[in-house]
C-alpha atoms as a PDB file:
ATOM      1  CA  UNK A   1     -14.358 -18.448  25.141  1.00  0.00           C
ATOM      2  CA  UNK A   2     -17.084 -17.344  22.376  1.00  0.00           C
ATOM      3  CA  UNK A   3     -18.101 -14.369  20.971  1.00  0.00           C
ATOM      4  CA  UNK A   4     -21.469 -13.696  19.087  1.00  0.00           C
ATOM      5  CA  UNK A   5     -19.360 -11.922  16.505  1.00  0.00           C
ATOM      6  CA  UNK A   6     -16.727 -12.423  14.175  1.00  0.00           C
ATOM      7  CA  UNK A   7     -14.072 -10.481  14.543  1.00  0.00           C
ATOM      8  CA  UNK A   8     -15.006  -9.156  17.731  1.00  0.00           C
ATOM      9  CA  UNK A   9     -12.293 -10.135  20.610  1.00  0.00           C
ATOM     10  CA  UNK A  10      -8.730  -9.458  20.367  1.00  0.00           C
ATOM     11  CA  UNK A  11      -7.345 -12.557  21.334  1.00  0.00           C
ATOM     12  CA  UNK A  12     -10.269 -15.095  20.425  1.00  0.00           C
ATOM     13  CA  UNK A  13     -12.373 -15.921  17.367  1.00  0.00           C
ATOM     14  CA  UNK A  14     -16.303 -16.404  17.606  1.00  0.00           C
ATOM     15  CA  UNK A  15     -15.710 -20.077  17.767  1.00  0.00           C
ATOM     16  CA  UNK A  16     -13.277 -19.458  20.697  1.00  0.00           C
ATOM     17  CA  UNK A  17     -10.303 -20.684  19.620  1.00  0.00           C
ATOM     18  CA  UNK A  18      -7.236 -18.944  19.680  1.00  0.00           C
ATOM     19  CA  UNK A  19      -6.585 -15.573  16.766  1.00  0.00           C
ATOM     20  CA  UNK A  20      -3.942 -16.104  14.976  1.00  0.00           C
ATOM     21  CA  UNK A  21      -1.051 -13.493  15.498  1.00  0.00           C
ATOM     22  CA  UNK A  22       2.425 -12.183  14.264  1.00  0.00           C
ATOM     23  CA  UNK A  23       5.028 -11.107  16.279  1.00  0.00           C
ATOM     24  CA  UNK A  24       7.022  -7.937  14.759  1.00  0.00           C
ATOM     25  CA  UNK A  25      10.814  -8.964  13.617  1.00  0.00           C
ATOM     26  CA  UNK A  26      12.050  -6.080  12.900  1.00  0.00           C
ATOM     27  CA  UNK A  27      11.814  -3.152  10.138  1.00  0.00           C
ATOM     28  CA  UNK A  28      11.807  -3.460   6.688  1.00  0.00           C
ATOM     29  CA  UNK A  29       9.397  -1.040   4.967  1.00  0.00           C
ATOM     30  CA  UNK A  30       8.751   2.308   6.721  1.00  0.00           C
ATOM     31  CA  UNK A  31       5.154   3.481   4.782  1.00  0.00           C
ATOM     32  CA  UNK A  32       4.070   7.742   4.653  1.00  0.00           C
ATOM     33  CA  UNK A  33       0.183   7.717   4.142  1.00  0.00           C
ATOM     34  CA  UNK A  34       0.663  11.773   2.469  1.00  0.00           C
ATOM     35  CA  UNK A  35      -2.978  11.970   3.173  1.00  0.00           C
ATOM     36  CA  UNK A  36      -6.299  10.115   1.805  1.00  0.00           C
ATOM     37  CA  UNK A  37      -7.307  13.288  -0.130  1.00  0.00           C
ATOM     38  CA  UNK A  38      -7.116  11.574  -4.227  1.00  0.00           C
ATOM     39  CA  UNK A  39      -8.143  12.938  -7.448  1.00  0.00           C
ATOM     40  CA  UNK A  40     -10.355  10.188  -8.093  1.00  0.00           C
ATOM     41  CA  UNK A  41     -13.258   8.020  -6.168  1.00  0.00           C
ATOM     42  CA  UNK A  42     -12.503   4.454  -7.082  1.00  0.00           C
ATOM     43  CA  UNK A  43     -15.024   1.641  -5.831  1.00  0.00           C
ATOM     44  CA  UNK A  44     -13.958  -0.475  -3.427  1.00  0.00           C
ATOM     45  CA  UNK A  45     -11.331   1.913  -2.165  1.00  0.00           C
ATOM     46  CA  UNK A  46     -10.393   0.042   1.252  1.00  0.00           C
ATOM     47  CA  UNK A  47      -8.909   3.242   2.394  1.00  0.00           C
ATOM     48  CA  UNK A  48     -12.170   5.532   1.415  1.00  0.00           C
ATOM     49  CA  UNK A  49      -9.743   8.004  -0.814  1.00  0.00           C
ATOM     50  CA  UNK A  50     -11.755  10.583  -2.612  1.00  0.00           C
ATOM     51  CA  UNK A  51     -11.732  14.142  -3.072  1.00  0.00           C
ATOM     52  CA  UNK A  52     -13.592  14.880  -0.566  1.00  0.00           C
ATOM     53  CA  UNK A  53     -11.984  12.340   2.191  1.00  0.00           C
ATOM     54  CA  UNK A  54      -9.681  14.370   4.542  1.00  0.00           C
ATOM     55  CA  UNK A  55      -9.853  11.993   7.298  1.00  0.00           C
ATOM     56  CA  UNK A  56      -6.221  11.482   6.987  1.00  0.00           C
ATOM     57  CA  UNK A  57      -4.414  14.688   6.722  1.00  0.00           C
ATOM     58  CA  UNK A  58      -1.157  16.003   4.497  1.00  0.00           C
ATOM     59  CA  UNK A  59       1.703  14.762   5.746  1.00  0.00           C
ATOM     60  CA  UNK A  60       3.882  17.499   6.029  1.00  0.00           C
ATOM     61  CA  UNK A  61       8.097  17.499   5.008  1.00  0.00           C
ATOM     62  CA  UNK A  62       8.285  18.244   8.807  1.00  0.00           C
ATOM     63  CA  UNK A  63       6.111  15.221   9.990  1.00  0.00           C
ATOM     64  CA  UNK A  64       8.410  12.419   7.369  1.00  0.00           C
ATOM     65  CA  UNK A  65      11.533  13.784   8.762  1.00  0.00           C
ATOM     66  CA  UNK A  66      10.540  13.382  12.265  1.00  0.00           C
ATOM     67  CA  UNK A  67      10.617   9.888  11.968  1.00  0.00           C
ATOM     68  CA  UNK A  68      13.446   9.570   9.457  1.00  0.00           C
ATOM     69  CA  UNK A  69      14.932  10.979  11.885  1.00  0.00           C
ATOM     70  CA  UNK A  70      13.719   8.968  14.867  1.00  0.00           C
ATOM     71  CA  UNK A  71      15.160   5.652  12.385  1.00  0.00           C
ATOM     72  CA  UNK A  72      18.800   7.388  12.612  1.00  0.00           C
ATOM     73  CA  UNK A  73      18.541   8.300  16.197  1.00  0.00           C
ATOM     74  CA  UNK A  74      17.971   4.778  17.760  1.00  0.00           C
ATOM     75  CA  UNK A  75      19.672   2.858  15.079  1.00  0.00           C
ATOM     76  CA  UNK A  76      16.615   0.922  13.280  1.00  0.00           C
ATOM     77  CA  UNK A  77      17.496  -1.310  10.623  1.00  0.00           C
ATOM     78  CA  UNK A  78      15.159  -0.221   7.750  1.00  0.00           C
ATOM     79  CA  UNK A  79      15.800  -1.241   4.352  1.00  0.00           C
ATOM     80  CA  UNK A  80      13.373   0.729   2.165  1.00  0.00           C
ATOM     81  CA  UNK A  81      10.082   3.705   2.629  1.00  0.00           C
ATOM     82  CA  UNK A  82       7.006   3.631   0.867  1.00  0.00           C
ATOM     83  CA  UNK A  83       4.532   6.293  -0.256  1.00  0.00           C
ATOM     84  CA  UNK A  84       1.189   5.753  -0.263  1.00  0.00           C
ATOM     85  CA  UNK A  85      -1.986   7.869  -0.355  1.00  0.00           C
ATOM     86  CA  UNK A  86      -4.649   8.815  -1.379  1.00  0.00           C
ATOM     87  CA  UNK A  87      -2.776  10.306  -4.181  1.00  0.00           C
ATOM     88  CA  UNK A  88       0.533  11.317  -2.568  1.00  0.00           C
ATOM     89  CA  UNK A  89       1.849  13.770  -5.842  1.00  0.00           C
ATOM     90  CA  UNK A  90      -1.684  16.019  -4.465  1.00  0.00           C
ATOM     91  CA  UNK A  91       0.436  16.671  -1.419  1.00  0.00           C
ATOM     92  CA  UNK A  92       2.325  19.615  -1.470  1.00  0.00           C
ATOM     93  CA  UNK A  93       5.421  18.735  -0.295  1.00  0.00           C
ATOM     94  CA  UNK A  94       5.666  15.357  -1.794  1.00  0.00           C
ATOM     95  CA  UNK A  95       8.789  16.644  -3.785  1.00  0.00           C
ATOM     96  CA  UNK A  96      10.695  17.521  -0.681  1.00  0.00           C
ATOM     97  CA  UNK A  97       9.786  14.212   0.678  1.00  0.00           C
ATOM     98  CA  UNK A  98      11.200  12.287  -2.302  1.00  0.00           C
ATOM     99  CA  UNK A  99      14.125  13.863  -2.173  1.00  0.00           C
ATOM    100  CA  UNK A 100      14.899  13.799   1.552  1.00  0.00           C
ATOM    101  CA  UNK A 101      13.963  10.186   1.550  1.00  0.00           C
ATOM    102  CA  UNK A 102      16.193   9.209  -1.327  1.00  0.00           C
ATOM    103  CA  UNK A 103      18.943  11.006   0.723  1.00  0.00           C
ATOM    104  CA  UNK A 104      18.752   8.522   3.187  1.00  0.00           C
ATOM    105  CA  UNK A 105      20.124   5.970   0.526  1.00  0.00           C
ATOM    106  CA  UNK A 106      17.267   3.615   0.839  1.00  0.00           C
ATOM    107  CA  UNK A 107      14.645   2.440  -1.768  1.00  0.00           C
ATOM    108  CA  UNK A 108      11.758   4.441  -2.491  1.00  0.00           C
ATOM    109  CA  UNK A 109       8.450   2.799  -3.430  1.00  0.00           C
ATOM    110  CA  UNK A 110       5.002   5.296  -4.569  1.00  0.00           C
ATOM    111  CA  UNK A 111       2.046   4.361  -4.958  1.00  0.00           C
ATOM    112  CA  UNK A 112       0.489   6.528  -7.438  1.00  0.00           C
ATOM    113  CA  UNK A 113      -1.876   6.491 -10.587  1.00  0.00           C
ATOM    114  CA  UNK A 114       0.258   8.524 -12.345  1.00  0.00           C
ATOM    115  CA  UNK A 115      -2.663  10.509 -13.624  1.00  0.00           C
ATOM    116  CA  UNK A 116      -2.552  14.690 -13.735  1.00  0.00           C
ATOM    117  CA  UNK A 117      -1.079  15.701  -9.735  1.00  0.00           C
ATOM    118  CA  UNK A 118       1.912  13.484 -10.616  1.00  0.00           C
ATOM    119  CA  UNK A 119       2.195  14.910 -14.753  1.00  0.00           C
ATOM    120  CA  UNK A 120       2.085  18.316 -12.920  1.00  0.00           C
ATOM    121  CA  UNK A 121       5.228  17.664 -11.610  1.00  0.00           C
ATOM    122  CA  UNK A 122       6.774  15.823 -14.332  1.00  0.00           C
ATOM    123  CA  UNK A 123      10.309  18.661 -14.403  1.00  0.00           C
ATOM    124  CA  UNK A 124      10.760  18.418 -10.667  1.00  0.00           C
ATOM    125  CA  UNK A 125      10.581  14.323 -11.054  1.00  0.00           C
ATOM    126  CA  UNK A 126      13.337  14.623 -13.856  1.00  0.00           C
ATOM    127  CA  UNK A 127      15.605  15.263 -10.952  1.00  0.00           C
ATOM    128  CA  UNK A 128      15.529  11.933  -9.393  1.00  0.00           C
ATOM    129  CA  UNK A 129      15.591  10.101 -13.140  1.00  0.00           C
ATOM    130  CA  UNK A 130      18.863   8.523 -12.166  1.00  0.00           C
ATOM    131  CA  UNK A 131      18.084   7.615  -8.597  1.00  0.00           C
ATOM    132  CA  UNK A 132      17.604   3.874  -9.109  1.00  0.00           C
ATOM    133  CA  UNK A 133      16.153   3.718  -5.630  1.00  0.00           C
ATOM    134  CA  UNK A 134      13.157   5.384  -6.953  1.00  0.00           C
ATOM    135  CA  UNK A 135       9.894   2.996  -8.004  1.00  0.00           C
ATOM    136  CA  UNK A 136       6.853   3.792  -9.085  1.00  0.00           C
ATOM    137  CA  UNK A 137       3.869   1.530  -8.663  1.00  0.00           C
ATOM    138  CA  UNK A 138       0.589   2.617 -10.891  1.00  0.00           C
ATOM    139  CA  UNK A 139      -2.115   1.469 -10.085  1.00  0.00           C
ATOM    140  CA  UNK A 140      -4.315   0.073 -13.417  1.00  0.00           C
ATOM    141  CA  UNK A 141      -6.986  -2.172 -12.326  1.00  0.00           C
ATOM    142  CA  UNK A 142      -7.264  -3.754 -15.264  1.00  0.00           C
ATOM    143  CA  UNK A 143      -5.682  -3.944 -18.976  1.00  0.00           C
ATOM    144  CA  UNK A 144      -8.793  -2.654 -20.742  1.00  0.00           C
ATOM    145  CA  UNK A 145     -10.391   0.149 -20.825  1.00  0.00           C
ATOM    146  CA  UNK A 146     -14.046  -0.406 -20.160  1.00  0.00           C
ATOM    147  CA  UNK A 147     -12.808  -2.277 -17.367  1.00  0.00           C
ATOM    148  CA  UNK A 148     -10.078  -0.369 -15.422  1.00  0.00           C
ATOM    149  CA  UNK A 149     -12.744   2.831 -16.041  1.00  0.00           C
ATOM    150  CA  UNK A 150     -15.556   0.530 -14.227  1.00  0.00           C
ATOM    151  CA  UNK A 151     -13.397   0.855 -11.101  1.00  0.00           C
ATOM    152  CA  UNK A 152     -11.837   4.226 -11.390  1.00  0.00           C
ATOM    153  CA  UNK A 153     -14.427   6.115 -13.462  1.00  0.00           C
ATOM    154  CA  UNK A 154     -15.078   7.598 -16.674  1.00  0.00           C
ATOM    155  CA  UNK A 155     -11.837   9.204 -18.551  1.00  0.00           C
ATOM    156  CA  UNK A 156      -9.356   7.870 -15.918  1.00  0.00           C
ATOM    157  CA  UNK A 157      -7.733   5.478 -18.238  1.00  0.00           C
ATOM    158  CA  UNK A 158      -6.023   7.345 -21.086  1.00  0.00           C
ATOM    159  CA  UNK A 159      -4.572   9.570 -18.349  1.00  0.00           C
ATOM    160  CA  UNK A 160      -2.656   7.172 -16.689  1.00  0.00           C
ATOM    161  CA  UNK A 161      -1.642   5.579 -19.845  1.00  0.00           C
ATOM    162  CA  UNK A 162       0.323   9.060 -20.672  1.00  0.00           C
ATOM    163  CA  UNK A 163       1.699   8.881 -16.977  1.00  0.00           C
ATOM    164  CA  UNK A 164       2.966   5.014 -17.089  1.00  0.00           C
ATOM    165  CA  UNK A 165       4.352   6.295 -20.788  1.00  0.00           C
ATOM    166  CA  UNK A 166       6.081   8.855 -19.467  1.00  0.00           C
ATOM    167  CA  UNK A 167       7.834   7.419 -16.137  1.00  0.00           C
ATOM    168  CA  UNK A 168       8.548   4.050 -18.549  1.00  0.00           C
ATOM    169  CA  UNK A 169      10.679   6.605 -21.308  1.00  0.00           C
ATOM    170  CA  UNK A 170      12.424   8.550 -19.062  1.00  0.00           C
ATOM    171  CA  UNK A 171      13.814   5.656 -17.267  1.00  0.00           C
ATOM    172  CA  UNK A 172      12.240   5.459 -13.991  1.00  0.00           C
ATOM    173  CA  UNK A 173      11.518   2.127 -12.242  1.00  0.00           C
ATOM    174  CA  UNK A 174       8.150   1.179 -12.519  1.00  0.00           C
ATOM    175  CA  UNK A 175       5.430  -1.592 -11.861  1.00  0.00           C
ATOM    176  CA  UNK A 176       1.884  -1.826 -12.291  1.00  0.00           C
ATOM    177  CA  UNK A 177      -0.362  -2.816  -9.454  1.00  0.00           C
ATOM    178  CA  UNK A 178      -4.186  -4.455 -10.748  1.00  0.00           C
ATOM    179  CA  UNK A 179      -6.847  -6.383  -8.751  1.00  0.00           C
ATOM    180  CA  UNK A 180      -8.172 -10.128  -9.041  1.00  0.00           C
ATOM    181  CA  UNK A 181     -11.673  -8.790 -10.192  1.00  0.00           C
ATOM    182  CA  UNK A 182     -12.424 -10.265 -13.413  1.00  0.00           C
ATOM    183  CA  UNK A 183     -10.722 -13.307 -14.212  1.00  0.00           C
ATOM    184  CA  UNK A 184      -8.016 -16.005 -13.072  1.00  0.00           C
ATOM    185  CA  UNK A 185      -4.248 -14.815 -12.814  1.00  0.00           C
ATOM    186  CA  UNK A 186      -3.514 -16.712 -15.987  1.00  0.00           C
ATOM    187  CA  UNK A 187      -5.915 -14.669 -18.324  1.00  0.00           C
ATOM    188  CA  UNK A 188      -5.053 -11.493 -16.393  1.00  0.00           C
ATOM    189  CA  UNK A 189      -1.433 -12.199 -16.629  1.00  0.00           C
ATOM    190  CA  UNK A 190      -1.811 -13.065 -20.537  1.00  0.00           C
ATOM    191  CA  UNK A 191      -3.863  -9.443 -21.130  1.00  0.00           C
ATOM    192  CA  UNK A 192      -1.605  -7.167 -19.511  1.00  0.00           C
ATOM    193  CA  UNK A 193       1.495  -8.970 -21.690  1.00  0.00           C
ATOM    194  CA  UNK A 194      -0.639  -8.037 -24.837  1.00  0.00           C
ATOM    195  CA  UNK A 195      -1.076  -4.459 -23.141  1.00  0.00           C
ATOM    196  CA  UNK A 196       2.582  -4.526 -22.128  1.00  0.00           C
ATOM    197  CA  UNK A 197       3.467  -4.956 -25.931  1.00  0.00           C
ATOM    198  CA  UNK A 198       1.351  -2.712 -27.145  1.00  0.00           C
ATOM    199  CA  UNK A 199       2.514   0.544 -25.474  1.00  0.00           C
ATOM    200  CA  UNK A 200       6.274  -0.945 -25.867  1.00  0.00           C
ATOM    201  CA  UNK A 201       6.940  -1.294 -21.840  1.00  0.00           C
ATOM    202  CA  UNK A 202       9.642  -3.559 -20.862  1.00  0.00           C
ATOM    203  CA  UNK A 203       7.864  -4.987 -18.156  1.00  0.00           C
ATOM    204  CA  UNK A 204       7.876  -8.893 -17.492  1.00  0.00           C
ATOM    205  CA  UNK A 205       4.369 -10.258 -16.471  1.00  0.00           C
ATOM    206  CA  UNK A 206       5.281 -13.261 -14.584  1.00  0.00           C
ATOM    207  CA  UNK A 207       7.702 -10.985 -12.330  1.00  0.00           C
ATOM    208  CA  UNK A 208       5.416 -10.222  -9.529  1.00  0.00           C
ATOM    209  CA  UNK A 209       7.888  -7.255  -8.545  1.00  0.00           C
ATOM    210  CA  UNK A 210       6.637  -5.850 -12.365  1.00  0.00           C
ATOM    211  CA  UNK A 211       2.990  -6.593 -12.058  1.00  0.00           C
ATOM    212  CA  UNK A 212       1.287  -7.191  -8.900  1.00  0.00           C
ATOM    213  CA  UNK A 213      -2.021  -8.553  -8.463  1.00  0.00           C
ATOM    214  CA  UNK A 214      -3.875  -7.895  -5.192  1.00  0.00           C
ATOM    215  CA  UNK A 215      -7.148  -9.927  -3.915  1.00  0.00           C
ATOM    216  CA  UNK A 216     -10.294  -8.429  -3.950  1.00  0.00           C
ATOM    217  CA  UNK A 217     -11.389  -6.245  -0.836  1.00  0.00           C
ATOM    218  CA  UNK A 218     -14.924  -5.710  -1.019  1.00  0.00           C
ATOM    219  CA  UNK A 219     -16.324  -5.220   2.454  1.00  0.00           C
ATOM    220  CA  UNK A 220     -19.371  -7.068   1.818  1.00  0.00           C
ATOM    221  CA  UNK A 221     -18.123 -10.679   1.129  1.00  0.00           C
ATOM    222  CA  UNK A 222     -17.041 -12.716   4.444  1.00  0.00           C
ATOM    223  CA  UNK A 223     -14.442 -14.553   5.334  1.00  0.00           C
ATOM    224  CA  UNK A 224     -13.354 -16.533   7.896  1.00  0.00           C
ATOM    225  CA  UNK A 225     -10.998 -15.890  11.110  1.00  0.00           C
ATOM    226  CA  UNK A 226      -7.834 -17.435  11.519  1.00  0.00           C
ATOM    227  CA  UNK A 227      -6.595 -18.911  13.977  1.00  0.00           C
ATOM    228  CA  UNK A 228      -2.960 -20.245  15.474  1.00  0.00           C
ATOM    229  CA  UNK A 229      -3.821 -23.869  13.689  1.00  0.00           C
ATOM    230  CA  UNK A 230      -4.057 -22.106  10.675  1.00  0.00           C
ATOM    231  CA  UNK A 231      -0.484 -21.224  10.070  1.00  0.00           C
ATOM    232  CA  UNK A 232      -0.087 -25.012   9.398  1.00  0.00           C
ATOM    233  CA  UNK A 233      -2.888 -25.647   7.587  1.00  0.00           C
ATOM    234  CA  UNK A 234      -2.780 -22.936   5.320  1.00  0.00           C
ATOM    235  CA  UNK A 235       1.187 -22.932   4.375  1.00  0.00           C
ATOM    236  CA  UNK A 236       1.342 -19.682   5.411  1.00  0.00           C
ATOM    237  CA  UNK A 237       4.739 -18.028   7.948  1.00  0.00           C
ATOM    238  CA  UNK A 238       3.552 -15.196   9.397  1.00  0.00           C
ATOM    239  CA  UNK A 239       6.747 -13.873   9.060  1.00  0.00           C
ATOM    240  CA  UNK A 240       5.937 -12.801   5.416  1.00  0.00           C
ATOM    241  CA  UNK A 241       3.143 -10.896   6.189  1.00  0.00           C
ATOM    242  CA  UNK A 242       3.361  -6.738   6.442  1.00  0.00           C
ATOM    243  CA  UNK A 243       2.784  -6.328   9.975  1.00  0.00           C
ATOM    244  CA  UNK A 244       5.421  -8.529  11.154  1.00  0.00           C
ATOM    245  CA  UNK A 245       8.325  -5.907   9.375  1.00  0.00           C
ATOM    246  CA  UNK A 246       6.770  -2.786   8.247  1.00  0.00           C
ATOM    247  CA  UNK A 247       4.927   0.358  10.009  1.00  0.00           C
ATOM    248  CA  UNK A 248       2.466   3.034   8.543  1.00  0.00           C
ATOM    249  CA  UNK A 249       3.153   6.770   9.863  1.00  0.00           C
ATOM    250  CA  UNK A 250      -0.639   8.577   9.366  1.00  0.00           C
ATOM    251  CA  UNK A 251      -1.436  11.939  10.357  1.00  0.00           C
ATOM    252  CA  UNK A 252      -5.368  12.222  12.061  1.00  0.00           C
ATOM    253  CA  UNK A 253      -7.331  15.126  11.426  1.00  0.00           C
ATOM    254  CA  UNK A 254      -9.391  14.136  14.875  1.00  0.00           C
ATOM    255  CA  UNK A 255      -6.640  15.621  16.595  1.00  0.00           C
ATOM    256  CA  UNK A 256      -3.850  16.812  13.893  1.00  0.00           C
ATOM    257  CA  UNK A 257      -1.196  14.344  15.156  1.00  0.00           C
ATOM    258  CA  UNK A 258       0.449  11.617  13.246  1.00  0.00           C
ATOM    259  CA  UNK A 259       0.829   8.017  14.441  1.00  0.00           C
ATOM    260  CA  UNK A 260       1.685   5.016  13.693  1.00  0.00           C
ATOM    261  CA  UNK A 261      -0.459   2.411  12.739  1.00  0.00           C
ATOM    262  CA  UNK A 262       0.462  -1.803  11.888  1.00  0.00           C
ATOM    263  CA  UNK A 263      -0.107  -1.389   8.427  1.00  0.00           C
ATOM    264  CA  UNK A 264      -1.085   0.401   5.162  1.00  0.00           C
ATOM    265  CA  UNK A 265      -4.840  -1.645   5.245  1.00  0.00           C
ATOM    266  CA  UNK A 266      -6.120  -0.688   9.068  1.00  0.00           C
ATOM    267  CA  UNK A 267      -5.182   3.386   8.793  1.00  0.00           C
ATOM    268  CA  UNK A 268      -8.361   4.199  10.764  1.00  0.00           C
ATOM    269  CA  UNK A 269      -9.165   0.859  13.099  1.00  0.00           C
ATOM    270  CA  UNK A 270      -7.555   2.260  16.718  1.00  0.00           C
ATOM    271  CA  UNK A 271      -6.804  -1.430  17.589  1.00  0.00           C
ATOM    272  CA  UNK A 272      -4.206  -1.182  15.528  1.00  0.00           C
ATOM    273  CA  UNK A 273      -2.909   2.381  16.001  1.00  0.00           C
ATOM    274  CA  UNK A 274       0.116   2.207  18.486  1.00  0.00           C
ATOM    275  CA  UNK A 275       0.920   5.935  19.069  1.00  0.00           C
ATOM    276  CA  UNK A 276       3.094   8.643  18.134  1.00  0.00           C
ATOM    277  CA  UNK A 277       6.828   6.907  18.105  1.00  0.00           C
ATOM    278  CA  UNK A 278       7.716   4.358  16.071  1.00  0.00           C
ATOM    279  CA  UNK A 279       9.991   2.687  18.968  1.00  0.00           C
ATOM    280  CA  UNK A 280       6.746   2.134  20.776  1.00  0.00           C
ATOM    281  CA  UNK A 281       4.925   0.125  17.958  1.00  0.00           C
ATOM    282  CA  UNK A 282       7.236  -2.795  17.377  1.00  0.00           C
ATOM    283  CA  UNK A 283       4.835  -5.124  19.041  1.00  0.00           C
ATOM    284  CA  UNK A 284       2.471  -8.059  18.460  1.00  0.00           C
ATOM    285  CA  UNK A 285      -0.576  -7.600  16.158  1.00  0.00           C
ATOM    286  CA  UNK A 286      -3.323  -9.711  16.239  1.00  0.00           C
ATOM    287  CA  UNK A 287      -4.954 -10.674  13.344  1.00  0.00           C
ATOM    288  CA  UNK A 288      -8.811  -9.211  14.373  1.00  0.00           C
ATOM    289  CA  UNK A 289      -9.704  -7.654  11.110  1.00  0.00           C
ATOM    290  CA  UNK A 290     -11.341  -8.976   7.467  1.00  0.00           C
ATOM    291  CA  UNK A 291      -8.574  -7.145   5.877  1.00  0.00           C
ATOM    292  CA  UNK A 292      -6.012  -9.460   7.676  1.00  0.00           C
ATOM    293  CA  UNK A 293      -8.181 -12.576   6.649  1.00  0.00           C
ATOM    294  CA  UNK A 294      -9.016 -11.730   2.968  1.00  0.00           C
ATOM    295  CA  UNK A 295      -6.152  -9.842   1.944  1.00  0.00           C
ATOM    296  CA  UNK A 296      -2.821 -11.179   3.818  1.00  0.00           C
ATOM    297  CA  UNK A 297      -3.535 -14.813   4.311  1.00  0.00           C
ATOM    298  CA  UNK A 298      -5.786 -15.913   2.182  1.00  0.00           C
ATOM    299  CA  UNK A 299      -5.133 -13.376  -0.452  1.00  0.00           C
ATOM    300  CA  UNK A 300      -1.230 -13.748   0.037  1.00  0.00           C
ATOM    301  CA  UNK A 301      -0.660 -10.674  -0.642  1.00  0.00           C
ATOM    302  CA  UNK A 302       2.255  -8.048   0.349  1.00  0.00           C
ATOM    303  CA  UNK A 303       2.553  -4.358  -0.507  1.00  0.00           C
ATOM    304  CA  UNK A 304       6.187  -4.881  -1.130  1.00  0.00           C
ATOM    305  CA  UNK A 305       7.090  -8.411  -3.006  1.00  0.00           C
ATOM    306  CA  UNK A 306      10.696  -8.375  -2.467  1.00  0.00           C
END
């Protein structure tokens, strides 16, 4: 069976051989998208975040706890949430949804760039300092200046600087998240270390749970499909990648209902959205996106490393 485009049939690439697929094995990661409303209007923004981009509404304290409570009800194993955005600290309940989250005695990822929304909040956060299932993850796209600014425009560096200084002396748990843009791991690796000792963070380069590098995901460069024979060729289990143990809860503004989608990457593509309950999306996803190609498999990349 062929296609005349890539990328365009569920179960078969253009060359018709079989797509690749990963069955779900149960739940690790529970994700909150708060809402793609951000402070800034970085390039290459997979997710479109901007201030202007509402396409994904708040989250509301209401909407989280629906399917906290939903995990509770039917007894689903999940080991940790994460908080992703947008910027999540623009959302105005994102205070009560750290702290009912860390009630539930499970680890608590953000994904933040600790710029002014999350300073804003910087005495509420002093509550949780000794919550050591609280991480932060801040996202600096590169350890320069000129550079990380090239990506997430003029005077965005300094103030994320003060917020990684901040969350690093009062104690919290944090990480830094950067892109493969410029050069090899090694050299990128070997900057932020200079960076690291510069601005005194105890932070340990080569620990990919400290600083996590993610593949480029510009739109505009191909890549290929993968199929079932790839699994073998490439090295890769599927069971590693996100959409085999983790689930994205986004709220639509199309119709102002949440769902749940495979992952953080596809919160818009319906293929992928698979309703309103969680119990309802533990199924097979098949891998019919770029995203899935570029940043998964051949990127090797995961959202949460351990």
């Amino acid at each position: 069976m062929k296609n005349n485009k890539k990328f365009s049939n569920k179960q078969y690439t253009i060359s018709g051989e079989k797509r690749a697929y990963v069955n779900f094995n149960g739940l690790k990661t529970l994700w909150f998208n708060t809402g793609t409303l951000c402070n800034l209007s970085c390039k290459d923004c997979y997710i479109e975040s901007s201030p202007k981009n509402d396409r994904l509404l708040y989250l509301s304290h209401e909407d989280v706890c629906k399917y906290l409570n939903e995990i509770e009800t039917s007894n689903i194993n999940c080991k940790s949430i994460g908080i992703t955005g947008g910027e999540p600290f623009m959302n105005k309940d994102i205070i009560k949804i750290i702290s009912t989250c860390l009630n539930k005695d499970r680890e608590l990822l953000i994904l933040t760039n600790a710029m002014q929304p999350l300073q804003n909040k910087k005495c509420m956060l002093l509550n949780f300092q000794e919550n050591n299932n609280l991480k932060f993850r801040i996202s600096l796209d590169h350890y320069t200046k000129e550079k990380h600014e090239k990506i997430r425009g003029k005077n965005s560096w300094d103030k994320t600087i003060n917020g990684i200084i901040w969350l690093h002396n009062n104690n919290f748990n944090i990480s830094i998240a950067s892109r493969s843009l410029y050069e090899n791991e090694n050299l990128l690796r070997k900057g932020y270390k200079n960076l690291f000792e510069q601005l005194n963070l105890n932070l340990d380069v080569c620990n990919n749970n400290d600083l996590v590098l993610f593949p480029e995901m510009n739109n505009l460069t191909d890549t290929p499909e993968i199929t079932t024979a790839c699994w073998s060729l490439l090295g890769v289990n599927p069971n590693n990648l996100m959409c085999s143990n983790s689930r994205m809860i986004v709220k639509r503004k199309e119709n102002n209902k949440t769902h749940v989608v495979a992952c953080t990457l596809l919160p818009y593509t319906k293929e992928y959205d698979y309703g309103e309950d969680l119990n309802n999306s533990f199924k097979t996803t098949y891998l019919n996106h770029p995203h899935c190609s570029k940043f998964c498999v051949l990127g090797g990349a995961n959202c949460i490393n351990n």
